[in-house]
Protein backbone atom coordinates (compact mmCIF):
# COMPACT_ATOMS: atom_id res chain seq x y z
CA UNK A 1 50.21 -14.86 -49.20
CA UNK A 2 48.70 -14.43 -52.43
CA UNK A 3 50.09 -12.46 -55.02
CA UNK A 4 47.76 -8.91 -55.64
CA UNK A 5 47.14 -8.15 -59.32
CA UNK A 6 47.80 -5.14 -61.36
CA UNK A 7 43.82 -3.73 -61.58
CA UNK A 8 43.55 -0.36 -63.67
CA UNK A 9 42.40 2.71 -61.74
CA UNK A 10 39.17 3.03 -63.40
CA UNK A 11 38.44 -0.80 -63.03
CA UNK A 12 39.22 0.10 -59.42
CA UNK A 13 36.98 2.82 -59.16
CA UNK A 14 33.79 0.79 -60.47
CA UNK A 15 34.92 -1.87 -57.60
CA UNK A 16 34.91 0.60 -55.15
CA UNK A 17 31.49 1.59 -56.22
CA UNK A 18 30.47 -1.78 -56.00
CA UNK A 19 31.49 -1.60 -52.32
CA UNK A 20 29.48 1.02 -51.81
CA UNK A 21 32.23 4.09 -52.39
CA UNK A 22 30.99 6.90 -53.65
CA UNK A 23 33.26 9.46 -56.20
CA UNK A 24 33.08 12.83 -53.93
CA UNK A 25 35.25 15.01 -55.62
CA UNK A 26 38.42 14.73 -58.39
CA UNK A 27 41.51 16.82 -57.86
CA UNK A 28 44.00 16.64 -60.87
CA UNK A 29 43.94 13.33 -61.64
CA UNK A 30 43.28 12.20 -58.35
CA UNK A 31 39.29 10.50 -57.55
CA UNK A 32 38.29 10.71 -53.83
CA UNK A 33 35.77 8.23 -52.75
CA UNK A 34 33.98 7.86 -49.42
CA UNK A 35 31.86 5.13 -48.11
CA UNK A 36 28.37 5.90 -46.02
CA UNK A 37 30.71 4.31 -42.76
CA UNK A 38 33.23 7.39 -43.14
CA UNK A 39 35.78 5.44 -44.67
CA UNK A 40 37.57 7.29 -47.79
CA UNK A 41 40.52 6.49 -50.19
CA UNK A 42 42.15 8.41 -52.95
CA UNK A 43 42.81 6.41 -55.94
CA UNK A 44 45.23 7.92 -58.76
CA UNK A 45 43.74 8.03 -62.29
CA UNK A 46 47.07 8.70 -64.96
CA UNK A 47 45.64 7.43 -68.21
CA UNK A 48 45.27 3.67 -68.54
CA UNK A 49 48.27 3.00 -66.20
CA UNK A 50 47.63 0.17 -63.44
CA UNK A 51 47.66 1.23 -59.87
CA UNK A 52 51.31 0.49 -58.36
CA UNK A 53 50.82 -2.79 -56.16
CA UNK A 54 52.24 -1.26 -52.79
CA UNK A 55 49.88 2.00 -53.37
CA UNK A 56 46.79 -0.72 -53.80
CA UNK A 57 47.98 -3.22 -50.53
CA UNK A 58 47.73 0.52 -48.63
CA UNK A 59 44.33 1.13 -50.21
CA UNK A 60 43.52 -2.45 -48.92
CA UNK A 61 44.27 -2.49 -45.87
CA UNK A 62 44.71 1.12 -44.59
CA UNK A 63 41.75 2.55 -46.43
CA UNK A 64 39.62 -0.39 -46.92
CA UNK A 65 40.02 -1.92 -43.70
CA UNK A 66 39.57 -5.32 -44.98
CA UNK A 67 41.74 -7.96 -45.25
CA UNK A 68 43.79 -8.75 -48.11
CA UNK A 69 42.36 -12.76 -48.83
CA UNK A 70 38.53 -10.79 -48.32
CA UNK A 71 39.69 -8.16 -51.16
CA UNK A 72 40.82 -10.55 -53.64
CA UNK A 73 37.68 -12.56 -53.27
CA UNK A 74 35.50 -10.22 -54.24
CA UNK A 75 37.57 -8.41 -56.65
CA UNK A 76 37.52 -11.62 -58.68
CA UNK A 77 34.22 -12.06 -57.89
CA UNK A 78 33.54 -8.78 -59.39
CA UNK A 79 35.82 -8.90 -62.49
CA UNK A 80 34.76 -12.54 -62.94
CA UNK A 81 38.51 -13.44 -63.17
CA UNK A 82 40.06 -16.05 -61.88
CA UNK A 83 42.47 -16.29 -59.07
């Protein structure tokens, strides 16, 4: 299994907007985004912290609904990292 890597919450966000998430609301420090299909996930902004990698495999799979190998693919297609 690969390994997931530490992605900031606002680099996060902009993926998620690249998925086709939208922000709908911010609570605290707390961004809700929902996607046209009804799916939504709550991603944590503190500062410039990265997202804790158990919180982001939940967001993956729970929220997301897509598997893990399919998230990293286009994350680093995205970021233009490598894997």
């Amino acid at each position: 299994m690969a390994k997931l890597p530490l992605i900031k919450a606002k680099d996060l966000i902009k993926f998620l907007e690249e998925l086709g998430f939208k922000p709908v609301r911010m609570k605290g420090s707390h961004v809700r985004l929902k996607a046209d299909d009804g799916r939504v996930t709550t991603v944590p902004v503190h500062g410039n912290r990265e997202i804790p990698r158990g919180l982001l495999r939940k967001i993956i799979r729970e929220d997301l609904q897509m598997e893990l190998e399919e998230f990293l693919r286009r994350y680093y297609e995205f970021s233009g990292k490598k894997t």
